[in-house]
PDB file of N, CA and C in Angstrom:
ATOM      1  N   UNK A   1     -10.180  10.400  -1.663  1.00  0.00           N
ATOM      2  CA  UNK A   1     -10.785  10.268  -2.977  1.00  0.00           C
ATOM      3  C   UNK A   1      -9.725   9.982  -4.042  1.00  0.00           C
ATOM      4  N   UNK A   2      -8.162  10.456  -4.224  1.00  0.00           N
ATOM      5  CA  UNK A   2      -7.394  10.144  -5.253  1.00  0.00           C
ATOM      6  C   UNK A   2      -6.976   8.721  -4.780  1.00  0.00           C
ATOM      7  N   UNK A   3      -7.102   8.433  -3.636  1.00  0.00           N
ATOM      8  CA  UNK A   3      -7.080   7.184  -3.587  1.00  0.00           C
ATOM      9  C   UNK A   3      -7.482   5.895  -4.565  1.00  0.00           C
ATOM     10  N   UNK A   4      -8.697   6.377  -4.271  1.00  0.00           N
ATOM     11  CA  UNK A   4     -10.027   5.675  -5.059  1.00  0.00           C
ATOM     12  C   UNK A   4      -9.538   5.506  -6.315  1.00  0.00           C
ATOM     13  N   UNK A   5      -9.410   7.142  -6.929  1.00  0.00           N
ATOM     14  CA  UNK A   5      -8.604   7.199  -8.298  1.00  0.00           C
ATOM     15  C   UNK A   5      -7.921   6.245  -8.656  1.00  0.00           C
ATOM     16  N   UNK A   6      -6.733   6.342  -7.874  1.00  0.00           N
ATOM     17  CA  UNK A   6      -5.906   6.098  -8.310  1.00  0.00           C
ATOM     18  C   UNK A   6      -5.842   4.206  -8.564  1.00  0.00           C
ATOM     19  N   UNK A   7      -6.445   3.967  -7.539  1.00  0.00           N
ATOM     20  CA  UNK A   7      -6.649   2.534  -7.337  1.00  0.00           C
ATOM     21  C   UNK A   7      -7.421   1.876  -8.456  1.00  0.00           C
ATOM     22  N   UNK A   8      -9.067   2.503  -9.320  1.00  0.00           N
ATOM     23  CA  UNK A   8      -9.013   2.339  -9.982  1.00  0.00           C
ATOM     24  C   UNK A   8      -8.049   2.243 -11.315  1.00  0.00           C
ATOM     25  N   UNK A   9      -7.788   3.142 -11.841  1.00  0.00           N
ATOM     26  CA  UNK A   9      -6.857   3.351 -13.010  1.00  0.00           C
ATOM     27  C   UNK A   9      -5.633   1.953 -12.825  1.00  0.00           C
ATOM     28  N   UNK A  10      -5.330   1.688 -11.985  1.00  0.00           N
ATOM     29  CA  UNK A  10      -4.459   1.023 -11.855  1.00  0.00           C
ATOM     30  C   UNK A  10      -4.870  -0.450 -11.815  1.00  0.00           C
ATOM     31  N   UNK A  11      -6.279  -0.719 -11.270  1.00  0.00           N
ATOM     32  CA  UNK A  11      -6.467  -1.930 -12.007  1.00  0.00           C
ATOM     33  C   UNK A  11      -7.040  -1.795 -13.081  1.00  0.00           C
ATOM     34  N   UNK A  12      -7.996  -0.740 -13.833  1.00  0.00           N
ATOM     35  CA  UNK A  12      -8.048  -0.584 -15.355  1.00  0.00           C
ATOM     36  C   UNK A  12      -6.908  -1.226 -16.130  1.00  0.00           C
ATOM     37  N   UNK A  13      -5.953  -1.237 -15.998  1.00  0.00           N
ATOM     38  CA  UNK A  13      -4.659  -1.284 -16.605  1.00  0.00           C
ATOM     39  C   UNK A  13      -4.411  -2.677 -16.678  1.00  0.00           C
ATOM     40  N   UNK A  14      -4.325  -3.073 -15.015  1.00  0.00           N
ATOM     41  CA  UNK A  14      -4.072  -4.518 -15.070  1.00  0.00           C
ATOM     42  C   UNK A  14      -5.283  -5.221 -15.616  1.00  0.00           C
ATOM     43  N   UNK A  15      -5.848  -4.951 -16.051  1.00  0.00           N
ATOM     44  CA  UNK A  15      -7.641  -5.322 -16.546  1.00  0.00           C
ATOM     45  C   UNK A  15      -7.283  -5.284 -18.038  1.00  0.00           C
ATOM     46  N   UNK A  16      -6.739  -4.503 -18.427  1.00  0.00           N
ATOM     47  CA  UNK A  16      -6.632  -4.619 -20.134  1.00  0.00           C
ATOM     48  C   UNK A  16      -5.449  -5.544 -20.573  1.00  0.00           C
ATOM     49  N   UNK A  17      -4.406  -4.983 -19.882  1.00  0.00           N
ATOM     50  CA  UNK A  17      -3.070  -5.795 -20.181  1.00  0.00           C
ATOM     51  C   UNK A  17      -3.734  -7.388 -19.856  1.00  0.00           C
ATOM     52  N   UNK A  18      -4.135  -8.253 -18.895  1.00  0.00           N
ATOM     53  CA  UNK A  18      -4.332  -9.062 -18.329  1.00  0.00           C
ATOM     54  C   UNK A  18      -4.953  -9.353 -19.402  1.00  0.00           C
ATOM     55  N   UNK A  19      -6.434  -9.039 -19.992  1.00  0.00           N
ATOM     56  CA  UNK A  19      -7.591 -10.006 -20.679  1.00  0.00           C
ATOM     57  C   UNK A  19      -6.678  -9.877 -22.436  1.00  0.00           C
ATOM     58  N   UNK A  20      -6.092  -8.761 -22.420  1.00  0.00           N
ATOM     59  CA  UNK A  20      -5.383  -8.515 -24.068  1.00  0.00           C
ATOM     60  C   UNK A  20      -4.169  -9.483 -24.137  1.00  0.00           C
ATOM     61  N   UNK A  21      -3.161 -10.175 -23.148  1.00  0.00           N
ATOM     62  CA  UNK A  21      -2.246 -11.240 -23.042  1.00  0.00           C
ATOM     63  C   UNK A  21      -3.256 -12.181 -23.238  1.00  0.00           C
ATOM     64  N   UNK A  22      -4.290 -12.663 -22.182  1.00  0.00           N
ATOM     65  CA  UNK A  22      -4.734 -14.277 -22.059  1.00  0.00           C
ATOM     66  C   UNK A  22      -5.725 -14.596 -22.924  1.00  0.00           C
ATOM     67  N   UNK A  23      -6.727 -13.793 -23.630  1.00  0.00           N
ATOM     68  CA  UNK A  23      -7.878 -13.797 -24.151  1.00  0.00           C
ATOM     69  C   UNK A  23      -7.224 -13.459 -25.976  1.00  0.00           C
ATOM     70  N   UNK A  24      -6.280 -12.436 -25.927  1.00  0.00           N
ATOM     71  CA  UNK A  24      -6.186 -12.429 -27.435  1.00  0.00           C
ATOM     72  C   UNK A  24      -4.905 -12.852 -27.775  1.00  0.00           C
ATOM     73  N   UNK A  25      -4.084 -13.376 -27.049  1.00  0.00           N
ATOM     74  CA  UNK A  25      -2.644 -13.650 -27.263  1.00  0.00           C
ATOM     75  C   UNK A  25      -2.797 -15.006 -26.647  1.00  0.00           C
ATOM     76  N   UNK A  26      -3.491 -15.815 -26.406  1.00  0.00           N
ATOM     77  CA  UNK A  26      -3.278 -17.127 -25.711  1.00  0.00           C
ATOM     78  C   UNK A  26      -2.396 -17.327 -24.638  1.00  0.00           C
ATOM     79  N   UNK A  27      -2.062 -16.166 -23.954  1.00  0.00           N
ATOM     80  CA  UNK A  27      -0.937 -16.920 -22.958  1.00  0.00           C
ATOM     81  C   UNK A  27      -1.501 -17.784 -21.836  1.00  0.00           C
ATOM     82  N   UNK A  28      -0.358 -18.310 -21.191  1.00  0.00           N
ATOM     83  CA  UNK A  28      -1.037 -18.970 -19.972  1.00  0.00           C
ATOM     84  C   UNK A  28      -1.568 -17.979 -19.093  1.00  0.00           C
ATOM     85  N   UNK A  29      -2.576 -18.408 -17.970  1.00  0.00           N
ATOM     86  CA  UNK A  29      -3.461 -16.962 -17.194  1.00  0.00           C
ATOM     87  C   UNK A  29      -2.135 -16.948 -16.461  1.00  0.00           C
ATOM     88  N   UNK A  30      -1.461 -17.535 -15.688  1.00  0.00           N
ATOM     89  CA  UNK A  30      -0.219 -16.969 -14.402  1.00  0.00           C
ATOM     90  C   UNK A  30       0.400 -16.150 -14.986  1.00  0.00           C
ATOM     91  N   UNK A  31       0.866 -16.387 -16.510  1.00  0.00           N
ATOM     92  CA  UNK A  31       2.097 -16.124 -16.805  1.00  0.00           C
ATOM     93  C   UNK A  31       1.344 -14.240 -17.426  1.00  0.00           C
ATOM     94  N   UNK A  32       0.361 -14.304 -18.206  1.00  0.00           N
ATOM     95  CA  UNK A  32      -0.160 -13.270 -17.943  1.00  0.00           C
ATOM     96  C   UNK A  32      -0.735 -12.292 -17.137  1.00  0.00           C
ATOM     97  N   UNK A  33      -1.158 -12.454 -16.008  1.00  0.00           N
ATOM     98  CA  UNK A  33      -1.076 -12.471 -14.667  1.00  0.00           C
ATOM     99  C   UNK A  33      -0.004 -11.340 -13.965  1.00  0.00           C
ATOM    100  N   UNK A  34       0.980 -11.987 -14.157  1.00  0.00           N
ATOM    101  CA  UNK A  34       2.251 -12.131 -13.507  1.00  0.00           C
ATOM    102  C   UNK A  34       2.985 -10.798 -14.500  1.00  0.00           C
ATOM    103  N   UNK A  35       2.535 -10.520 -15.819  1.00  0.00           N
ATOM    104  CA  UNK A  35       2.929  -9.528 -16.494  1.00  0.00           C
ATOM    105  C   UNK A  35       2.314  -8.453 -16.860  1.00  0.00           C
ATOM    106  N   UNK A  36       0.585  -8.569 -16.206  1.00  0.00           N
ATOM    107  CA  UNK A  36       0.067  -7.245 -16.346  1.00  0.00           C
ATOM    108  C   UNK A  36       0.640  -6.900 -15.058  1.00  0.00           C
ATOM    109  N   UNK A  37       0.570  -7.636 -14.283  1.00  0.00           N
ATOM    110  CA  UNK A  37       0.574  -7.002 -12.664  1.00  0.00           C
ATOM    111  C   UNK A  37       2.425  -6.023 -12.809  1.00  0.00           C
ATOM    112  N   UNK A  38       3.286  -6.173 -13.024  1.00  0.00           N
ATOM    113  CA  UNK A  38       4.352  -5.602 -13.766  1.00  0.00           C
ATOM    114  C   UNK A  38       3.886  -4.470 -14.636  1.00  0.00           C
ATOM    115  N   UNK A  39       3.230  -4.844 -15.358  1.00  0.00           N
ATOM    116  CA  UNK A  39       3.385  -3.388 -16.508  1.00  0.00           C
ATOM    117  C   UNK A  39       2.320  -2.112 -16.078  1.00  0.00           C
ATOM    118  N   UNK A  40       1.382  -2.782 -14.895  1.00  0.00           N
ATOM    119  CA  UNK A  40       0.082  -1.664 -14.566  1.00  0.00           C
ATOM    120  C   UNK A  40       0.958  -1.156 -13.126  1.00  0.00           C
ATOM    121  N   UNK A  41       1.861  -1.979 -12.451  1.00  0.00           N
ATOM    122  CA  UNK A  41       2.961  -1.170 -11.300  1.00  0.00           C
ATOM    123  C   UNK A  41       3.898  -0.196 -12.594  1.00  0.00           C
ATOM    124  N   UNK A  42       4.521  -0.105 -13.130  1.00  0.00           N
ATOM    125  CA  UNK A  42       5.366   0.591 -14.251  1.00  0.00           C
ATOM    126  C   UNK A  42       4.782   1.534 -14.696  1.00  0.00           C
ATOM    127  N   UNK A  43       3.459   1.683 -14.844  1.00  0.00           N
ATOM    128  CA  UNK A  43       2.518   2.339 -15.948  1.00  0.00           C
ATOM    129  C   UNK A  43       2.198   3.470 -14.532  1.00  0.00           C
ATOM    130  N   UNK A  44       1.587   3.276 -13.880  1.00  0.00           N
ATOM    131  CA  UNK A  44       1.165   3.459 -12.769  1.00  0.00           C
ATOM    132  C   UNK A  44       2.233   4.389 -12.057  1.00  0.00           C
ATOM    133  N   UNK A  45       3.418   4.256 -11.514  1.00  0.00           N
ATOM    134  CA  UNK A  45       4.419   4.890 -11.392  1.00  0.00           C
ATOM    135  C   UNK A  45       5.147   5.216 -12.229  1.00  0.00           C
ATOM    136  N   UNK A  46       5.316   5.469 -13.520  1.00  0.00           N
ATOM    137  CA  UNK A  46       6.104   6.128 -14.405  1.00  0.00           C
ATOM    138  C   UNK A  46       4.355   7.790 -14.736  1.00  0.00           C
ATOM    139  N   UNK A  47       3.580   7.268 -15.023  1.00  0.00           N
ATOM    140  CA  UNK A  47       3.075   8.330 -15.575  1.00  0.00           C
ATOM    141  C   UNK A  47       1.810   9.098 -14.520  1.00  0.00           C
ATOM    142  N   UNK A  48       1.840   8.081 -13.383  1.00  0.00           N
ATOM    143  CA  UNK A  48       0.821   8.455 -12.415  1.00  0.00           C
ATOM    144  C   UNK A  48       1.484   8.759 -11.558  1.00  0.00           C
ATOM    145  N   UNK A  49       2.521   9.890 -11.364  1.00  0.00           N
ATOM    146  CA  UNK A  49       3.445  10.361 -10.354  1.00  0.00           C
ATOM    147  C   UNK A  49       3.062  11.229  -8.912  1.00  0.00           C
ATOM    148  N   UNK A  50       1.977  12.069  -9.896  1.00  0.00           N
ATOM    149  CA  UNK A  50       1.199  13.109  -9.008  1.00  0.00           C
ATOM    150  C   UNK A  50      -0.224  12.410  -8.699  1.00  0.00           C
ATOM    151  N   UNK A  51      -0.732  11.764  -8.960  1.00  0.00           N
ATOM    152  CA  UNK A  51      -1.876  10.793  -8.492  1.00  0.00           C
ATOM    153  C   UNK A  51      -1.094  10.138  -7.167  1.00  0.00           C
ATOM    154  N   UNK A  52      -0.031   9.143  -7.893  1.00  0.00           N
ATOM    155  CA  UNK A  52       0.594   8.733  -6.488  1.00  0.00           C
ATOM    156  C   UNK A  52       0.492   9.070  -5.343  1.00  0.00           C
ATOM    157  N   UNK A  53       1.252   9.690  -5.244  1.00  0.00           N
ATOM    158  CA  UNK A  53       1.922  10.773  -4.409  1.00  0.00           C
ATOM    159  C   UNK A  53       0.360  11.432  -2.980  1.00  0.00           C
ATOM    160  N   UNK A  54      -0.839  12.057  -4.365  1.00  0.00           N
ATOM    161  CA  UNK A  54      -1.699  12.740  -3.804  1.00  0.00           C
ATOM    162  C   UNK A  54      -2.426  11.550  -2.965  1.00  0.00           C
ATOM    163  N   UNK A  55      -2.503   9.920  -3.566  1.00  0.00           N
ATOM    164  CA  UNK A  55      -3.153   9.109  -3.205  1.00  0.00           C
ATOM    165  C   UNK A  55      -2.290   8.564  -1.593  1.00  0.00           C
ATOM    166  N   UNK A  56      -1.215   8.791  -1.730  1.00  0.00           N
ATOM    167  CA  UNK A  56      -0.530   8.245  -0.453  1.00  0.00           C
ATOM    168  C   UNK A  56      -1.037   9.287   0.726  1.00  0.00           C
ATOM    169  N   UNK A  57      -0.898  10.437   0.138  1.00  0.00           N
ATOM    170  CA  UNK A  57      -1.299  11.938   1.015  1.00  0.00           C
ATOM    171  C   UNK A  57      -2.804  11.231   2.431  1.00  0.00           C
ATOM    172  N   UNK A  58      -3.817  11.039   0.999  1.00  0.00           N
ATOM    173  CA  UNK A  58      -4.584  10.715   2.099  1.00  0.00           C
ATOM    174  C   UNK A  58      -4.961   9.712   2.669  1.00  0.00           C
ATOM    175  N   UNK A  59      -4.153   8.326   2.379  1.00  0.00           N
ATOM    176  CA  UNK A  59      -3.940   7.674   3.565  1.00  0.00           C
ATOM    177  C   UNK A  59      -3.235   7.820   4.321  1.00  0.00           C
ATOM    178  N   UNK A  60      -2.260   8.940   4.325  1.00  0.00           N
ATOM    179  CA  UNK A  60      -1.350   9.270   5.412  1.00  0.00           C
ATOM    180  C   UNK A  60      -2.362  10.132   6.721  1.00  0.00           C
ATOM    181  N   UNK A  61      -3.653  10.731   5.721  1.00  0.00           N
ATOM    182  CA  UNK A  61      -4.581  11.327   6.141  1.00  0.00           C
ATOM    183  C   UNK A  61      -5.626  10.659   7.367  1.00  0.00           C
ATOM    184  N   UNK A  62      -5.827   9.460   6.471  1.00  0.00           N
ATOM    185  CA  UNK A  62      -6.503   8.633   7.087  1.00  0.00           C
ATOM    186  C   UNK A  62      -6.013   8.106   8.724  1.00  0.00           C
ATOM    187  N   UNK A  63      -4.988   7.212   8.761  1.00  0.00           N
ATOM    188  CA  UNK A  63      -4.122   6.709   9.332  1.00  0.00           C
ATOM    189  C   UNK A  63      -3.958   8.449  10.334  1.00  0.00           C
ATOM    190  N   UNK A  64      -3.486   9.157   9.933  1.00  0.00           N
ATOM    191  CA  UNK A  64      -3.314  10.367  11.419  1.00  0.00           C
ATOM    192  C   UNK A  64      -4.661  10.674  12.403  1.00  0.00           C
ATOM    193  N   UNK A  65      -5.994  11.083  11.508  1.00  0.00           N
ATOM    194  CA  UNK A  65      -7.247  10.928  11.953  1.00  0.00           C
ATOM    195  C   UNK A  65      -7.052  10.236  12.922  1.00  0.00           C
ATOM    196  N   UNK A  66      -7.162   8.781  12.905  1.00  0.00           N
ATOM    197  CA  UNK A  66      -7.404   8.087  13.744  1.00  0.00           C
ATOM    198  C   UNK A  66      -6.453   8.018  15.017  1.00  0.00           C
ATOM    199  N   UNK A  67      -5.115   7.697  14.639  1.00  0.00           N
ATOM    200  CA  UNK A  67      -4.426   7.995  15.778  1.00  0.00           C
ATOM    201  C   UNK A  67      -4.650   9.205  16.586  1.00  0.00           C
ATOM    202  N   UNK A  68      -5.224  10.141  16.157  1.00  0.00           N
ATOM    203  CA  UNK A  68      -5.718  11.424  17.266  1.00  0.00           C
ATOM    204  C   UNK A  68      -7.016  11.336  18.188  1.00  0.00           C
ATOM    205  N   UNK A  69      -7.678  10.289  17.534  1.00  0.00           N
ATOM    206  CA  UNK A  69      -9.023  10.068  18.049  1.00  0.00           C
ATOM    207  C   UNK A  69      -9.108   8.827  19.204  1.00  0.00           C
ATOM    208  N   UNK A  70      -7.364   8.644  19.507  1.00  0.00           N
ATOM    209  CA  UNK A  70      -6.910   7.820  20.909  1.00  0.00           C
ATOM    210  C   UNK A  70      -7.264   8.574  22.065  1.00  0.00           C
ATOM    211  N   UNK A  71      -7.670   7.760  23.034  1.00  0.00           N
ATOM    212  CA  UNK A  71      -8.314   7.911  24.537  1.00  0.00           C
ATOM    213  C   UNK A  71      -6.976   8.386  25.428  1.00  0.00           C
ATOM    214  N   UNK A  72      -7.199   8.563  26.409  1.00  0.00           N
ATOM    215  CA  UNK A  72      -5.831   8.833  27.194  1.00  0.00           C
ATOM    216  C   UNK A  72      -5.578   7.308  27.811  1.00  0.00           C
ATOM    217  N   UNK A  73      -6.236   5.832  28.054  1.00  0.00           N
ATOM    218  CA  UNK A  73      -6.078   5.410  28.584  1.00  0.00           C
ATOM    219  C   UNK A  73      -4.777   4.372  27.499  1.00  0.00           C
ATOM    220  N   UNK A  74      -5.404   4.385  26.189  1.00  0.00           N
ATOM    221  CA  UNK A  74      -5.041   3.716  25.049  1.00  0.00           C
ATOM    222  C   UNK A  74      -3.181   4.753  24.651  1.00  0.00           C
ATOM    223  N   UNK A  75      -3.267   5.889  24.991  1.00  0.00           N
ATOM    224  CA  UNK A  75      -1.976   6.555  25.149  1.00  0.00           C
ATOM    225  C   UNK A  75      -0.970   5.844  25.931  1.00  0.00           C
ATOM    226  N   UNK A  76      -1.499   5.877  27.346  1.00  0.00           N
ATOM    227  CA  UNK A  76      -1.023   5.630  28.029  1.00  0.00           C
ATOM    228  C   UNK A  76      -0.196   4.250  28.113  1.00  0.00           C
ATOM    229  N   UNK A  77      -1.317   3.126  27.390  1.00  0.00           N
ATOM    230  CA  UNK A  77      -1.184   1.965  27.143  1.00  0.00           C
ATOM    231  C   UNK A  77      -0.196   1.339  26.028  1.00  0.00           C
ATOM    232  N   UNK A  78       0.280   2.467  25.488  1.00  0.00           N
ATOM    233  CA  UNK A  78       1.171   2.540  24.067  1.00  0.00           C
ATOM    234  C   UNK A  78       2.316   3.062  24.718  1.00  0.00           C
ATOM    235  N   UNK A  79       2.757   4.198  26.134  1.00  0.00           N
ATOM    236  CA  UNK A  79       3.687   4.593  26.455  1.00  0.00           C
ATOM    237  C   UNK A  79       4.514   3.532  27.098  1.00  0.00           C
ATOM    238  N   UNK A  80       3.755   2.210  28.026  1.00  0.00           N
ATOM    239  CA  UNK A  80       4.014   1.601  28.631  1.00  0.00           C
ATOM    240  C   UNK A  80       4.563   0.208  27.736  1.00  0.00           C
ATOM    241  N   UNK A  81       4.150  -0.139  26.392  1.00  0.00           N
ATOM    242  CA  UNK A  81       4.516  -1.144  25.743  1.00  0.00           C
ATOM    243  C   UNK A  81       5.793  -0.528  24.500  1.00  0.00           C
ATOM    244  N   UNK A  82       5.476   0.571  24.625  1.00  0.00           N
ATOM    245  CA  UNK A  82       6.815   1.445  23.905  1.00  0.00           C
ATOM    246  C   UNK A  82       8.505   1.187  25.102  1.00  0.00           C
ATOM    247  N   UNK A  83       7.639   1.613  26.251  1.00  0.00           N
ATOM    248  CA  UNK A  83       9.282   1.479  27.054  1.00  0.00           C
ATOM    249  C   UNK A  83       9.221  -0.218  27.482  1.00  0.00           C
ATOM    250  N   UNK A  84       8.647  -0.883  27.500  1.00  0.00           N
ATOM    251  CA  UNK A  84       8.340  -2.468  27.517  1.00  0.00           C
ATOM    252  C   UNK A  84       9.728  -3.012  26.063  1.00  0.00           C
ATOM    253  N   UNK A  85       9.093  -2.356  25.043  1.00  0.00           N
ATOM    254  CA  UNK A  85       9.827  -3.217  24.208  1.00  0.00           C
ATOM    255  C   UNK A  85      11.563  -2.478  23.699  1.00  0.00           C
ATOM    256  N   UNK A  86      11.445  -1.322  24.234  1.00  0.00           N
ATOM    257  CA  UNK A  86      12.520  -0.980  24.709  1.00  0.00           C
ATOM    258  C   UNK A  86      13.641  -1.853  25.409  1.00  0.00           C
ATOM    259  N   UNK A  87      12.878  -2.063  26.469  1.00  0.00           N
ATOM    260  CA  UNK A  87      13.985  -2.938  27.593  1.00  0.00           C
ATOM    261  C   UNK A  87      13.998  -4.097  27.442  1.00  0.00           C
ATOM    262  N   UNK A  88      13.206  -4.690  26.428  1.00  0.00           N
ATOM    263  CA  UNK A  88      13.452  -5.817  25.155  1.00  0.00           C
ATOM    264  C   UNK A  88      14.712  -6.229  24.670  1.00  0.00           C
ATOM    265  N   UNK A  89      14.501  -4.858  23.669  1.00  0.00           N
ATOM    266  CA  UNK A  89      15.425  -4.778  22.711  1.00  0.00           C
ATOM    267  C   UNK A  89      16.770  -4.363  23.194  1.00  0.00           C
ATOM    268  N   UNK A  90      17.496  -3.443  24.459  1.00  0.00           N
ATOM    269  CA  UNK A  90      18.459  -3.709  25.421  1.00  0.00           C
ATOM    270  C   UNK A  90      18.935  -4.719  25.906  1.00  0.00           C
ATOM    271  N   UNK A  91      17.939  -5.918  26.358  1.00  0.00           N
ATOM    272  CA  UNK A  91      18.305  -6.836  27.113  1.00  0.00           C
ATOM    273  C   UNK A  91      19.035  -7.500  26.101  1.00  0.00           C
ATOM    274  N   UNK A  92      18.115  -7.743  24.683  1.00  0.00           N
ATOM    275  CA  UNK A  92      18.545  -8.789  23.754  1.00  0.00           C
ATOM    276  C   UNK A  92      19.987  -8.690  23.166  1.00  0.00           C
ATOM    277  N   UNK A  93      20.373  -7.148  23.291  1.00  0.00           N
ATOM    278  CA  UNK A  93      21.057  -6.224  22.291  1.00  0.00           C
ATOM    279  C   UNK A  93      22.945  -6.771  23.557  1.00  0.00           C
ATOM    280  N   UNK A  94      22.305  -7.098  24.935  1.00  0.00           N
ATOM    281  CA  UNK A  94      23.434  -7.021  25.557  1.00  0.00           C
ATOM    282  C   UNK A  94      23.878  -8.548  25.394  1.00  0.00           C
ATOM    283  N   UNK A  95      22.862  -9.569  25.186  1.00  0.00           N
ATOM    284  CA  UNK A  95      23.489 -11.006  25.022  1.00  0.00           C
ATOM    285  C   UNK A  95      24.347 -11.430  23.564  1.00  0.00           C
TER     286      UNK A  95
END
């Protein structure tokens, strides 16, 4: 859910900066564009620190869920392309 939050607020931002450059300041749309998307990342991480943070939480949330809800066969199938690219990255590592 701070996800959600947070995701809103953050294009709120780029939503005002964006239409207040191109709509009341005439700029070009890229070039305004190109400078909300800057000032709503800045805005966003300077004063949305603990939103951040809580919003990363639960996609870290998300993303674990699922990896637990792996089969044993799909384990198994990850142990075998894990030591696969292993002896990859050895072989390549010796030429």
């Amino acid at each position: 859910m701070q996800f959600l939050k947070y995701s809103v607020i953050r294009l709120g931002i780029f939503l005002a900066v964006f239409f207040s450059l191109w709509q009341l300041m005439s700029w070009p749309i890229f070039l305004a564009g190109l400078i909300a998307l800057v000032v709503a990342f800045a805005v966003s991480y300077l004063f949305f620190n603990k939103l951040r943070l809580a919003a990363a939480q639960d996609v870290q949330k998300l993303f674990a869920r699922t990896s637990s809800n792996k089969t044993q066969k799909q384990l198994v199938d990850e142990q075998i392309e894990d030591s696969y690219d292993e002896q990859q990255r050895k072989t390549e590592g010796n030429q």
